[in-house]
PDB file of N, CA and C in Angstrom:
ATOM      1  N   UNK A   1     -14.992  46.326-104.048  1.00  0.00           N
ATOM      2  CA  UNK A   1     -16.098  45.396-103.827  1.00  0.00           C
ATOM      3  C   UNK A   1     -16.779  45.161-105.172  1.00  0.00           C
ATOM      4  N   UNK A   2     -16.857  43.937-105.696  1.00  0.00           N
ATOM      5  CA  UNK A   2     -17.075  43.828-106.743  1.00  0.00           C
ATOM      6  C   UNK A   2     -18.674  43.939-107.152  1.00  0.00           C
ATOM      7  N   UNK A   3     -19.473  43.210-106.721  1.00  0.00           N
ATOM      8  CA  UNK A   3     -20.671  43.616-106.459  1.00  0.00           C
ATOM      9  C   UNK A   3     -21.923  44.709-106.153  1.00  0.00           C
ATOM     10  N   UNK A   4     -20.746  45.402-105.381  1.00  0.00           N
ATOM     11  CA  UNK A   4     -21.642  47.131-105.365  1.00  0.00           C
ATOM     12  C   UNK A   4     -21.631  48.043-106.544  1.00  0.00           C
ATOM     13  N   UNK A   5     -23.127  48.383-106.470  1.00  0.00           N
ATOM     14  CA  UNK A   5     -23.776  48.916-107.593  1.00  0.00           C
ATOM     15  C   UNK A   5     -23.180  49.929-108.233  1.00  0.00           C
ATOM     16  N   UNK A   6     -22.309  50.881-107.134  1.00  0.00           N
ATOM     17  CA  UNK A   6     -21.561  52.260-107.527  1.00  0.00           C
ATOM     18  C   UNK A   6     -20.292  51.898-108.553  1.00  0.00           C
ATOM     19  N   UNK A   7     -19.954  50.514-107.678  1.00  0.00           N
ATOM     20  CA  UNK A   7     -18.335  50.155-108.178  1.00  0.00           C
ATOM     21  C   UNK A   7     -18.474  49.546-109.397  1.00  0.00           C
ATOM     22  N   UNK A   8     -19.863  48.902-109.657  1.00  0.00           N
ATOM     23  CA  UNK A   8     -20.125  48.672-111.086  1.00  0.00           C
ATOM     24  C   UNK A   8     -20.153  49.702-112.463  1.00  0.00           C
ATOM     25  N   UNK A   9     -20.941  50.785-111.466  1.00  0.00           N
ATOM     26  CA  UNK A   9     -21.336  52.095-112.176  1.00  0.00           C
ATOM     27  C   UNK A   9     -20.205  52.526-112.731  1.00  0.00           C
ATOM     28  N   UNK A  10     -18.939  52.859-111.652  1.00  0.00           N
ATOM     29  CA  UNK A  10     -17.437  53.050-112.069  1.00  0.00           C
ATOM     30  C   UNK A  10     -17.309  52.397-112.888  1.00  0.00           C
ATOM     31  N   UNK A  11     -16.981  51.406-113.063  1.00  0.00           N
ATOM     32  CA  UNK A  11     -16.215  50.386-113.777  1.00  0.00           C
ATOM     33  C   UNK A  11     -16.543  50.819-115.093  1.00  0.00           C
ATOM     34  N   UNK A  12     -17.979  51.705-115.371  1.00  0.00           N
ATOM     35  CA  UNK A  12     -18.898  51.238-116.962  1.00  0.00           C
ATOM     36  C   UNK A  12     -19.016  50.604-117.094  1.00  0.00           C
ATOM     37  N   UNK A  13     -19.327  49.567-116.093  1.00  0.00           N
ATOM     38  CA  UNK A  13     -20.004  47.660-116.654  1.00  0.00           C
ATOM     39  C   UNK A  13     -21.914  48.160-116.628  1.00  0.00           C
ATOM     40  N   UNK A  14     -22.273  49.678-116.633  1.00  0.00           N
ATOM     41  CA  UNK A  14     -23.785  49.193-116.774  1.00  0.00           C
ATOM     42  C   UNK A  14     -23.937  50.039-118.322  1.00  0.00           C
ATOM     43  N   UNK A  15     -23.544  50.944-118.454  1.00  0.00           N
ATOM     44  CA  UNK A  15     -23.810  51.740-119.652  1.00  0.00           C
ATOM     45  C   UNK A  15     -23.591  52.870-118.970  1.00  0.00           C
ATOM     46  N   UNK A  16     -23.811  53.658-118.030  1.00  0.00           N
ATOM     47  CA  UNK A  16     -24.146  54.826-117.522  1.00  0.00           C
ATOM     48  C   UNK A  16     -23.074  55.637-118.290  1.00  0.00           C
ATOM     49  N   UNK A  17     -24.284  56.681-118.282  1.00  0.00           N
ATOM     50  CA  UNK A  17     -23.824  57.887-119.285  1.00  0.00           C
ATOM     51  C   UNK A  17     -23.083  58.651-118.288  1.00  0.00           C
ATOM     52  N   UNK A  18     -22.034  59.169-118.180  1.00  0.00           N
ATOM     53  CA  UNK A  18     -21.291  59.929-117.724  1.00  0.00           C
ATOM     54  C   UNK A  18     -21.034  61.333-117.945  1.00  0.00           C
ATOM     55  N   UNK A  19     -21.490  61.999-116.976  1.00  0.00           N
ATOM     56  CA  UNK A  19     -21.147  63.488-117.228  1.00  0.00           C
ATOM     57  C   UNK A  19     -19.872  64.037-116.966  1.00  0.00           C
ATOM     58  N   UNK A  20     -19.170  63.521-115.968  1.00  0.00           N
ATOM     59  CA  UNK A  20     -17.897  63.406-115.943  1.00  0.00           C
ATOM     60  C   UNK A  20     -17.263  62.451-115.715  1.00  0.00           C
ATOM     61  N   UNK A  21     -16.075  62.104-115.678  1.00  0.00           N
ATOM     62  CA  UNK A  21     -15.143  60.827-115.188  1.00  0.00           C
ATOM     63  C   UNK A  21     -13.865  61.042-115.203  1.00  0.00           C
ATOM     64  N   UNK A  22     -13.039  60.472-114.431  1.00  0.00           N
ATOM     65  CA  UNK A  22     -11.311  61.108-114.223  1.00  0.00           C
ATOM     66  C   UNK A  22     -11.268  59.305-114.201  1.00  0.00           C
ATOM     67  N   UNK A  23      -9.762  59.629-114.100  1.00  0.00           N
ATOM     68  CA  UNK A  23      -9.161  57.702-113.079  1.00  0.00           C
ATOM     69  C   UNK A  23     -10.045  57.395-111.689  1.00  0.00           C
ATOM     70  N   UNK A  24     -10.392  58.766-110.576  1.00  0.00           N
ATOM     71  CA  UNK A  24     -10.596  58.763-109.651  1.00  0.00           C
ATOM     72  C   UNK A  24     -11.861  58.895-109.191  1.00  0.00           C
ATOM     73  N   UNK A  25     -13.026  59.232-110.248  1.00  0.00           N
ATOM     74  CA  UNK A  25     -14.449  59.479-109.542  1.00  0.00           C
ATOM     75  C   UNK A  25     -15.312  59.716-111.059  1.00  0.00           C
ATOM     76  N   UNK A  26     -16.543  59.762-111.032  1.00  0.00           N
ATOM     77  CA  UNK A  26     -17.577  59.496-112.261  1.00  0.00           C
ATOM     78  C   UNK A  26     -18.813  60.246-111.399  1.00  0.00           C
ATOM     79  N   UNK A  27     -19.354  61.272-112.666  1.00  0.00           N
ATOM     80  CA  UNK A  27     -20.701  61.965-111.938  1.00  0.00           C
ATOM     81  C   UNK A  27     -21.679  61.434-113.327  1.00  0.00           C
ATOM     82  N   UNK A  28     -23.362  61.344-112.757  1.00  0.00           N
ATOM     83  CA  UNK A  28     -23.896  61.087-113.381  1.00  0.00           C
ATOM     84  C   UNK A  28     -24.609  61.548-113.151  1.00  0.00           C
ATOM     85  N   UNK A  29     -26.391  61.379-114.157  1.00  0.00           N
ATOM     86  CA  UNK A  29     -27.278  61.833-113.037  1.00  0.00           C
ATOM     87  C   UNK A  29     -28.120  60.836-112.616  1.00  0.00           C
ATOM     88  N   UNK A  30     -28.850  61.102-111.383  1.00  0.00           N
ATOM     89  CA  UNK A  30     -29.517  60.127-110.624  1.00  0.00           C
ATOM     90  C   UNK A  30     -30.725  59.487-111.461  1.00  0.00           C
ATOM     91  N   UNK A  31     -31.415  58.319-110.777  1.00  0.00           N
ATOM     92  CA  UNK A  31     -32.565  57.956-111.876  1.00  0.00           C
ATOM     93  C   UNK A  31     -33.532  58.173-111.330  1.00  0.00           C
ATOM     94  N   UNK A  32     -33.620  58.718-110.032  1.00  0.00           N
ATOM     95  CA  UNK A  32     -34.960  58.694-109.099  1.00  0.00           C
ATOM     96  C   UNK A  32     -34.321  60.608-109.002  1.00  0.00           C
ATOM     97  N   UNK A  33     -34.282  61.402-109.431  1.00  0.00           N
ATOM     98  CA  UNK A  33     -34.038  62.790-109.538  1.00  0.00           C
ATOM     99  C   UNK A  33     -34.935  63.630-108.597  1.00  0.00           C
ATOM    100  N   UNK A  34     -34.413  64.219-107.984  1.00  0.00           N
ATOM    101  CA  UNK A  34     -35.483  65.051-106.450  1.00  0.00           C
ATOM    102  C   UNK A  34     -35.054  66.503-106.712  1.00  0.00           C
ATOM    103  N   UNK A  35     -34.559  66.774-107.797  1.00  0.00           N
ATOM    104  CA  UNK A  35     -34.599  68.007-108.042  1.00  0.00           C
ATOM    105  C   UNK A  35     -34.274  68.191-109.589  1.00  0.00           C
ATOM    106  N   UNK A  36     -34.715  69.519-110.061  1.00  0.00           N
ATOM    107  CA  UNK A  36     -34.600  69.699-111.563  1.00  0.00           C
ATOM    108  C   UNK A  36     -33.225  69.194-112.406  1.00  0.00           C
ATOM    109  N   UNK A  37     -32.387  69.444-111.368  1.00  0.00           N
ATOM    110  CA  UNK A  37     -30.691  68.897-111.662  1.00  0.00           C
ATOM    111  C   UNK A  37     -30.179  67.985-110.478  1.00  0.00           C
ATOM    112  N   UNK A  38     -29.815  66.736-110.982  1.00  0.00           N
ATOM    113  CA  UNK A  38     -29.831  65.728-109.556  1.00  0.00           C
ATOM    114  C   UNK A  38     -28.688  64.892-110.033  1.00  0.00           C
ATOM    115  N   UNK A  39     -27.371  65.518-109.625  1.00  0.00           N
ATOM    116  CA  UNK A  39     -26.162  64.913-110.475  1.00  0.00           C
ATOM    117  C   UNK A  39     -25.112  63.625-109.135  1.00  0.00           C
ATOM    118  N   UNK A  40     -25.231  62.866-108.997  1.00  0.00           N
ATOM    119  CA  UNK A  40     -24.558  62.008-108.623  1.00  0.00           C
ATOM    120  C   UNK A  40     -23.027  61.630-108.474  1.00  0.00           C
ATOM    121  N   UNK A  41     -21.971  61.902-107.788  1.00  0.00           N
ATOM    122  CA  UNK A  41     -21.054  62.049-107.991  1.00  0.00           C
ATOM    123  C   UNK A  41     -20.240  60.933-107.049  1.00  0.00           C
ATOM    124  N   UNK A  42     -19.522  60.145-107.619  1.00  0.00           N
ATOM    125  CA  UNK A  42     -18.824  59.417-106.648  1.00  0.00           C
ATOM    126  C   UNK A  42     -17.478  58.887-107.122  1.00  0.00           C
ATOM    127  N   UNK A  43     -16.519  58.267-105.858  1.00  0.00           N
ATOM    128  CA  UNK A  43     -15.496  57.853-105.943  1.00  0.00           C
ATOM    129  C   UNK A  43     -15.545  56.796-107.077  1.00  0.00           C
ATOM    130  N   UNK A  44     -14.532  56.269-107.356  1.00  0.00           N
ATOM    131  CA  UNK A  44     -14.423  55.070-108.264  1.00  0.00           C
ATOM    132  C   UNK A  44     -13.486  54.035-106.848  1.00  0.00           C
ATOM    133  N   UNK A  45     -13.345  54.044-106.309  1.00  0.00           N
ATOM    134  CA  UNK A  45     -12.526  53.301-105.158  1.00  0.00           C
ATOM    135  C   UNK A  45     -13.673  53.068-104.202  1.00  0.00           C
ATOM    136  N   UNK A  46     -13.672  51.808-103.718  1.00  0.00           N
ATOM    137  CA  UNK A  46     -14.949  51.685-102.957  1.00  0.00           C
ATOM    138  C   UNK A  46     -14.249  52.256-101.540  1.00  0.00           C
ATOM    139  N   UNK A  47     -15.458  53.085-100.892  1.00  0.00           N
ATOM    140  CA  UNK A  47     -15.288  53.529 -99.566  1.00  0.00           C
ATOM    141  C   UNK A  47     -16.952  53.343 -99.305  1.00  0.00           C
ATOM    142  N   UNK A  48     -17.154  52.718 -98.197  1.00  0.00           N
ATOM    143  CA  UNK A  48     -18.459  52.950 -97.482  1.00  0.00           C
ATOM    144  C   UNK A  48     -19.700  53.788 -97.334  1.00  0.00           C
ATOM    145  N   UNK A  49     -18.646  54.699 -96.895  1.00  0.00           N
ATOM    146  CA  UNK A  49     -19.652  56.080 -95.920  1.00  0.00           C
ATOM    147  C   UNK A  49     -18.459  56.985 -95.897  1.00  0.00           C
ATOM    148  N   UNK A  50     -18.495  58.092 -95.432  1.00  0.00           N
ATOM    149  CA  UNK A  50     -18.076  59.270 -95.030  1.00  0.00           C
ATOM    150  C   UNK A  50     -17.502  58.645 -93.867  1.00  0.00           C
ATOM    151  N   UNK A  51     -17.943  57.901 -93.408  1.00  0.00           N
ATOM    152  CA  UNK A  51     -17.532  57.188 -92.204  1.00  0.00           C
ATOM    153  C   UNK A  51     -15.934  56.564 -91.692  1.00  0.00           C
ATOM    154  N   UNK A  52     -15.944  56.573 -93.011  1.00  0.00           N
ATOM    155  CA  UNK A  52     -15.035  55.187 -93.657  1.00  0.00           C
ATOM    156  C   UNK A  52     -13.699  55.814 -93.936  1.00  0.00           C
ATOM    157  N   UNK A  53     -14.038  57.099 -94.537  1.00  0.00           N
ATOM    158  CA  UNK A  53     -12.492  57.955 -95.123  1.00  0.00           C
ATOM    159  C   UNK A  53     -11.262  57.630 -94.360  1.00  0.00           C
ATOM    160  N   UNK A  54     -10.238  57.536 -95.141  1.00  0.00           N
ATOM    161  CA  UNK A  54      -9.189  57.243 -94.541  1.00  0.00           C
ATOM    162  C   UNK A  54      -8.059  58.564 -94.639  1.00  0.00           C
ATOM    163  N   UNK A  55      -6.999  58.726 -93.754  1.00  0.00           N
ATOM    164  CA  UNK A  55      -6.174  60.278 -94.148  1.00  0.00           C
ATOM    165  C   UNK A  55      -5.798  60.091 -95.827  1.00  0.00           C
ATOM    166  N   UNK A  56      -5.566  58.902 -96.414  1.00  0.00           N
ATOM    167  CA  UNK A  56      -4.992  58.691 -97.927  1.00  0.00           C
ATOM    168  C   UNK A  56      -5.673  59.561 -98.783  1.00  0.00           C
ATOM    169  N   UNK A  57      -7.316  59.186 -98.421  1.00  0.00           N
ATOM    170  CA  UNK A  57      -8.971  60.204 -99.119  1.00  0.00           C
ATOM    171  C   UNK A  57      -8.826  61.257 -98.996  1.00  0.00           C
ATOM    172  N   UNK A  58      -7.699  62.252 -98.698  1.00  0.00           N
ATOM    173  CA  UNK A  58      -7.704  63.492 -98.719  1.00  0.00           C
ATOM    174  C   UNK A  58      -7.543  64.415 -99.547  1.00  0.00           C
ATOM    175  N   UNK A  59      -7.212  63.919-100.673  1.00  0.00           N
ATOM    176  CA  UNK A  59      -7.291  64.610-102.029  1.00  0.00           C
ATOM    177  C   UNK A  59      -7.821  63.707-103.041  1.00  0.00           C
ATOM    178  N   UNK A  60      -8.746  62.420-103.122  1.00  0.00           N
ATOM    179  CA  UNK A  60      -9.506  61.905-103.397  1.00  0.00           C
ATOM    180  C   UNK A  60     -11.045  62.997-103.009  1.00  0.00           C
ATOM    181  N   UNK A  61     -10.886  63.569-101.819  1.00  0.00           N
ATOM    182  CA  UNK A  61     -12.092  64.179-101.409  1.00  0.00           C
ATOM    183  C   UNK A  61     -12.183  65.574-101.788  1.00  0.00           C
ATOM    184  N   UNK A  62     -10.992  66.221-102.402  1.00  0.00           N
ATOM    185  CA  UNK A  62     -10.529  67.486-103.134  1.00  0.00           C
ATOM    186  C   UNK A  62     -10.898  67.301-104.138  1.00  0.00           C
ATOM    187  N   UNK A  63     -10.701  66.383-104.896  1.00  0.00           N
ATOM    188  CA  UNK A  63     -11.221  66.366-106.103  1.00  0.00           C
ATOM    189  C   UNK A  63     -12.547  66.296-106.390  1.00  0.00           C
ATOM    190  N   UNK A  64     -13.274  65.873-105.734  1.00  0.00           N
ATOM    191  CA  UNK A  64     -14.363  65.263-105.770  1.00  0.00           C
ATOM    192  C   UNK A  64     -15.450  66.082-105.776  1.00  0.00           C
ATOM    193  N   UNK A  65     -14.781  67.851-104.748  1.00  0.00           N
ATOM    194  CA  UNK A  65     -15.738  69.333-104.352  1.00  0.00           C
ATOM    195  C   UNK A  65     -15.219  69.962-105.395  1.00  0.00           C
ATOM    196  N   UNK A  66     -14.039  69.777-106.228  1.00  0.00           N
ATOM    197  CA  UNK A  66     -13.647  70.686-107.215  1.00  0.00           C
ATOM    198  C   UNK A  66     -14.761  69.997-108.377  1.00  0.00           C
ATOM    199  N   UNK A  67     -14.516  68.550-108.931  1.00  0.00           N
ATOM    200  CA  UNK A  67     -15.731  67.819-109.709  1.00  0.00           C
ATOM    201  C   UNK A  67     -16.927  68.551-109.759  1.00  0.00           C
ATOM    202  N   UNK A  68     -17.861  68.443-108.047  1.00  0.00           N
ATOM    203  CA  UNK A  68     -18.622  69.475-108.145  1.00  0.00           C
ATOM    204  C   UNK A  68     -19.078  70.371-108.081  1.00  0.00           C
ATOM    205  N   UNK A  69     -17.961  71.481-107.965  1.00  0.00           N
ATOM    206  CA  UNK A  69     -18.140  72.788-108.544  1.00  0.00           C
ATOM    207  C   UNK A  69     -18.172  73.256-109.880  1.00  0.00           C
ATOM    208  N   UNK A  70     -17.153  72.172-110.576  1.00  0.00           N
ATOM    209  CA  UNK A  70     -17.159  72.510-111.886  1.00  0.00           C
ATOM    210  C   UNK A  70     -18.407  71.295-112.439  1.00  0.00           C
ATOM    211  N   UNK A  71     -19.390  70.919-112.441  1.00  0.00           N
ATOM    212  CA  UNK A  71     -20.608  70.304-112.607  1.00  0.00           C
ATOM    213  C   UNK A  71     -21.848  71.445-112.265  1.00  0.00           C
ATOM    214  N   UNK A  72     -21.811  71.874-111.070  1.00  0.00           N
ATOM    215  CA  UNK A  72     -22.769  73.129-111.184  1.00  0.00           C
ATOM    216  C   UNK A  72     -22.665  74.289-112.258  1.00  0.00           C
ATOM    217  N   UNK A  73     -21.165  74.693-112.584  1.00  0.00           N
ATOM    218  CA  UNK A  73     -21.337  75.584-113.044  1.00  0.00           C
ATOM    219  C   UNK A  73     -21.353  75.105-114.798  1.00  0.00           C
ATOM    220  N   UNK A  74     -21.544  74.107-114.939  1.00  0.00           N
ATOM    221  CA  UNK A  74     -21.627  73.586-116.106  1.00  0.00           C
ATOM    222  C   UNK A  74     -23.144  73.404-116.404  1.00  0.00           C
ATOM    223  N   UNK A  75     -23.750  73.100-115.266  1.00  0.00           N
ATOM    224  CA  UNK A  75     -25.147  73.288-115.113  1.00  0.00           C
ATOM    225  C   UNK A  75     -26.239  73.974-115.461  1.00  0.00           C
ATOM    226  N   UNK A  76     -24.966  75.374-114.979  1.00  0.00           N
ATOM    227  CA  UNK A  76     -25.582  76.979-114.964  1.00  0.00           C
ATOM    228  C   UNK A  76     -26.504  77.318-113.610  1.00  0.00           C
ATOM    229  N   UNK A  77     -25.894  76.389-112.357  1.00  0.00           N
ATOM    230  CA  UNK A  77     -26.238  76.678-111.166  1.00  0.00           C
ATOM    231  C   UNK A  77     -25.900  77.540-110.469  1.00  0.00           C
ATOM    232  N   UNK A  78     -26.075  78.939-111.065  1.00  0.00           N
ATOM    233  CA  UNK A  78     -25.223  80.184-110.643  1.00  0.00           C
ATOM    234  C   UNK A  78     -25.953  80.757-109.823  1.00  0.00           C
ATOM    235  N   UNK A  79     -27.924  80.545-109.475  1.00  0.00           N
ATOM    236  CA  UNK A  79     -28.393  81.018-108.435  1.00  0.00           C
ATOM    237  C   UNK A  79     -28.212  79.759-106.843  1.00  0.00           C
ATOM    238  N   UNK A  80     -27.486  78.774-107.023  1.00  0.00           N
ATOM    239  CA  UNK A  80     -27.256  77.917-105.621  1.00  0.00           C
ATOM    240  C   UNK A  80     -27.486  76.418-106.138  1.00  0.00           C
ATOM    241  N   UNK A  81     -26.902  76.159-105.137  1.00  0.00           N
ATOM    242  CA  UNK A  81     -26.922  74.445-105.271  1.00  0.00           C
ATOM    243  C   UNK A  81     -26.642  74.053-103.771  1.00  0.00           C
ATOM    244  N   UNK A  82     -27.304  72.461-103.964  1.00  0.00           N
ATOM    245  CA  UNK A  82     -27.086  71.855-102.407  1.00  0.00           C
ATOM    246  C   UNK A  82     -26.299  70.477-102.412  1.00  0.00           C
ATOM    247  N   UNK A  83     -24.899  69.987-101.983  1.00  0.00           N
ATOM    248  CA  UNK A  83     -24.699  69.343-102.133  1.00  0.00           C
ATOM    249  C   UNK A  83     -24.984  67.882-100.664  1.00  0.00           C
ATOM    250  N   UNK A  84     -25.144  67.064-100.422  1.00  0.00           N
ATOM    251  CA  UNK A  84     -25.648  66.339 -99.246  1.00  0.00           C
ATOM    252  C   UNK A  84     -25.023  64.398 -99.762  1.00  0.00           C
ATOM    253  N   UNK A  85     -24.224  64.726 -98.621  1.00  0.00           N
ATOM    254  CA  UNK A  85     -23.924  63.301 -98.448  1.00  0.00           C
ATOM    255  C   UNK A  85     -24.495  62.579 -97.118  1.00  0.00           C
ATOM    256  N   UNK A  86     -25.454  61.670 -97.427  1.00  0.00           N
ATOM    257  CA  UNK A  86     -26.017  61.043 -96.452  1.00  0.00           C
ATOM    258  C   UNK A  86     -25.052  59.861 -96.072  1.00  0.00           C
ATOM    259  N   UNK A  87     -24.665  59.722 -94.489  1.00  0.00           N
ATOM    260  CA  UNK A  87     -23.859  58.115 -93.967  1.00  0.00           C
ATOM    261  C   UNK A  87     -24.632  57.291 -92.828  1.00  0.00           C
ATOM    262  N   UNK A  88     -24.656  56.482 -93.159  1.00  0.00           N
ATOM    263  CA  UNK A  88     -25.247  55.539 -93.050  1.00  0.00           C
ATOM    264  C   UNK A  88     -26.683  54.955 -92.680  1.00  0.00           C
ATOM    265  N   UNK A  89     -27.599  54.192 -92.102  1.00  0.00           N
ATOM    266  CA  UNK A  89     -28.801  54.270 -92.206  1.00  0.00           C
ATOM    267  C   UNK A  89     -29.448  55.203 -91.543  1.00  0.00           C
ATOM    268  N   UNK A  90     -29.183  55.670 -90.436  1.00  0.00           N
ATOM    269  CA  UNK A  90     -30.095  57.111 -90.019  1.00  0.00           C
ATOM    270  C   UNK A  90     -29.731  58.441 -90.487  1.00  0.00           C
ATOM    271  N   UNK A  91     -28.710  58.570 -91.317  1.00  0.00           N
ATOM    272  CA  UNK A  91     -28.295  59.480 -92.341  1.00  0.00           C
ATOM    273  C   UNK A  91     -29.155  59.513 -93.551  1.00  0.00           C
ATOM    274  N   UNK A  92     -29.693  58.633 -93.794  1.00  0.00           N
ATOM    275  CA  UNK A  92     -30.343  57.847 -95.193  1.00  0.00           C
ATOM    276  C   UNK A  92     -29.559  57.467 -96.228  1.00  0.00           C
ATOM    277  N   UNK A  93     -28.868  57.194 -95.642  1.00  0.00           N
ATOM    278  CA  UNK A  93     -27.944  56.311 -97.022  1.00  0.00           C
ATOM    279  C   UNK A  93     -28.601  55.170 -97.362  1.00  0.00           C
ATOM    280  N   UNK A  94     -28.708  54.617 -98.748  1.00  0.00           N
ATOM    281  CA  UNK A  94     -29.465  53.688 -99.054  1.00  0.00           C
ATOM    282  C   UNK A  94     -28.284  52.989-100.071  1.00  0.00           C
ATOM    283  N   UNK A  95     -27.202  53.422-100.694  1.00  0.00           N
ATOM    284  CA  UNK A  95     -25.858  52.475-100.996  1.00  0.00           C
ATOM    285  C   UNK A  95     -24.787  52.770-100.261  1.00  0.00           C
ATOM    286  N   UNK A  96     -24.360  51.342-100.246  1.00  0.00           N
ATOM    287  CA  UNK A  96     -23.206  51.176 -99.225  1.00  0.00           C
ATOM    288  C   UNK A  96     -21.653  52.158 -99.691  1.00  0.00           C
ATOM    289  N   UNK A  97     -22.253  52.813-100.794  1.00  0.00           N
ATOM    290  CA  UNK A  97     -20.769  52.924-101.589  1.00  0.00           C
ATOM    291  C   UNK A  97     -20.874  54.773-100.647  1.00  0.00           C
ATOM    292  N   UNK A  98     -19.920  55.219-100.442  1.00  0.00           N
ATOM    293  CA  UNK A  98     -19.988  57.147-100.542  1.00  0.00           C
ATOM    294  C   UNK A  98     -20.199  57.587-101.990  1.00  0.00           C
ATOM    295  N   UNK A  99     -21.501  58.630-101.619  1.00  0.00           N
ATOM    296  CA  UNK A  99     -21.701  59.172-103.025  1.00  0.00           C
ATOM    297  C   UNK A  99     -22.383  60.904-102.441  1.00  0.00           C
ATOM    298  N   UNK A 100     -21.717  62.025-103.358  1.00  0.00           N
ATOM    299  CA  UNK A 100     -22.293  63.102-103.287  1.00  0.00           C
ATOM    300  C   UNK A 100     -23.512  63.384-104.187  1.00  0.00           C
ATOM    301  N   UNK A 101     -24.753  64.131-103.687  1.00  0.00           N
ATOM    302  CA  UNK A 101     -25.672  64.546-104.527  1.00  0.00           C
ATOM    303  C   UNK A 101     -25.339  65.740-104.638  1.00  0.00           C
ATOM    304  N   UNK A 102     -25.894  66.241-105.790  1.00  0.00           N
ATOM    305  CA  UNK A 102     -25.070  67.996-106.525  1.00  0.00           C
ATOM    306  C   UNK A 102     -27.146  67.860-106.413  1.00  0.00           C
ATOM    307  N   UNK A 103     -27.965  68.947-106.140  1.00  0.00           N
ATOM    308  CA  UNK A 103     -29.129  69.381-106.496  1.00  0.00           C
ATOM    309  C   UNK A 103     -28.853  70.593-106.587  1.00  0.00           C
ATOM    310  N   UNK A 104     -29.922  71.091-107.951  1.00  0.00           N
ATOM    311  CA  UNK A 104     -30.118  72.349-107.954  1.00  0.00           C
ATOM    312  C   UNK A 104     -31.112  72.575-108.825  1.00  0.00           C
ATOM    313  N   UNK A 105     -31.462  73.861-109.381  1.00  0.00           N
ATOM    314  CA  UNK A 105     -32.600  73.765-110.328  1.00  0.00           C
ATOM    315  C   UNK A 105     -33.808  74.957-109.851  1.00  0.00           C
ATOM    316  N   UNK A 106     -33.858  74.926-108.152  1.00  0.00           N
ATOM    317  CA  UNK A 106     -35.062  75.386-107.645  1.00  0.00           C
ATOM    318  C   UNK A 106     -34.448  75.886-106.737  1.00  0.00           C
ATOM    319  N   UNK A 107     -35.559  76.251-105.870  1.00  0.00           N
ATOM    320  CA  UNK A 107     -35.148  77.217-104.333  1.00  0.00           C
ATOM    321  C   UNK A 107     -35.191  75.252-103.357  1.00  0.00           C
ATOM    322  N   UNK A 108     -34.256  75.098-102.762  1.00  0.00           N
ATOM    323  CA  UNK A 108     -34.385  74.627-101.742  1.00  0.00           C
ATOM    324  C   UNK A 108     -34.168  74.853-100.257  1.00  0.00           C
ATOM    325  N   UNK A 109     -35.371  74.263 -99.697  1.00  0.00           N
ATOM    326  CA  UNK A 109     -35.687  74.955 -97.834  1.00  0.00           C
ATOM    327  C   UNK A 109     -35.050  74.427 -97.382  1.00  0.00           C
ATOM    328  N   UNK A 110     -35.037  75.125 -96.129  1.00  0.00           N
ATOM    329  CA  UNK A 110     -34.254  74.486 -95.185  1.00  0.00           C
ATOM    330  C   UNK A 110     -35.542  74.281 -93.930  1.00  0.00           C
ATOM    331  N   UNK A 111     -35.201  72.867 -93.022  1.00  0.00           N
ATOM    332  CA  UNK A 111     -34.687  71.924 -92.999  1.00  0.00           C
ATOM    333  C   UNK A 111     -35.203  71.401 -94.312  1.00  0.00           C
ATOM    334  N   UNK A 112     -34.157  70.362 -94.898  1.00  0.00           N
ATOM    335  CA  UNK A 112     -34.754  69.544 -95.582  1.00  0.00           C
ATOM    336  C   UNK A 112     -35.562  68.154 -95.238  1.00  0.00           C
ATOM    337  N   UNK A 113     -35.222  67.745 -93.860  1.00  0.00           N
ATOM    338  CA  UNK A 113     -36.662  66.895 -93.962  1.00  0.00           C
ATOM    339  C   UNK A 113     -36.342  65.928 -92.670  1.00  0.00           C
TER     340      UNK A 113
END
């Protein structure tokens, strides 16, 4: 989808600084940050939602928990991290694209909200 903001983000058509990037997915960090470390991680292939995965996304989606594991610990998120993919609007998803949040930094509660 040419137009969505994520698939732009992929592409590097905005500048975004990249903390990581493969052929298959790009982590960054967020610009509205809700925690001390607020790393952004997503496909480079547009998919929707979590919703959306297809059986093909199955090691598209391997990569993606290995990405952020090795992002926390690059972090130095060795006391915890929370990762949360919100789908669709009563999920709070607010882009259409699937994207993981990596937080960490602090103690986070549970429920979150």
């Amino acid at each position: 989808m040419s137009d969505c903001l994520f698939c732009r983000i992929g592409r590097g058509e905005l500048g975004t600084q990249f903390l990581l990037e493969t052929d298959q997915l790009a982590a960054f960090r967020d610009i509205n940050p809700q925690a001390p470390t607020h790393i952004l991680v997503i496909p480079k292939k547009h998919i929707q939602s979590l919703a959306d995965l297809q059986p093909e996304d199955q090691g598209l989606m391997g990569d993606i928990l290995m990405a952020i594991k090795s992002l926390a610990e690059q972090e130095g998120l060795e006391d915890g991290y929370r990762v949360v993919v919100n789908t669709g609007p009563d999920g709070g998803q607010s882009v259409g694209h699937l994207h993981f949040h990596l937080l960490g930094g602090r103690s986070l509660q549970w429920p979150p909200g």
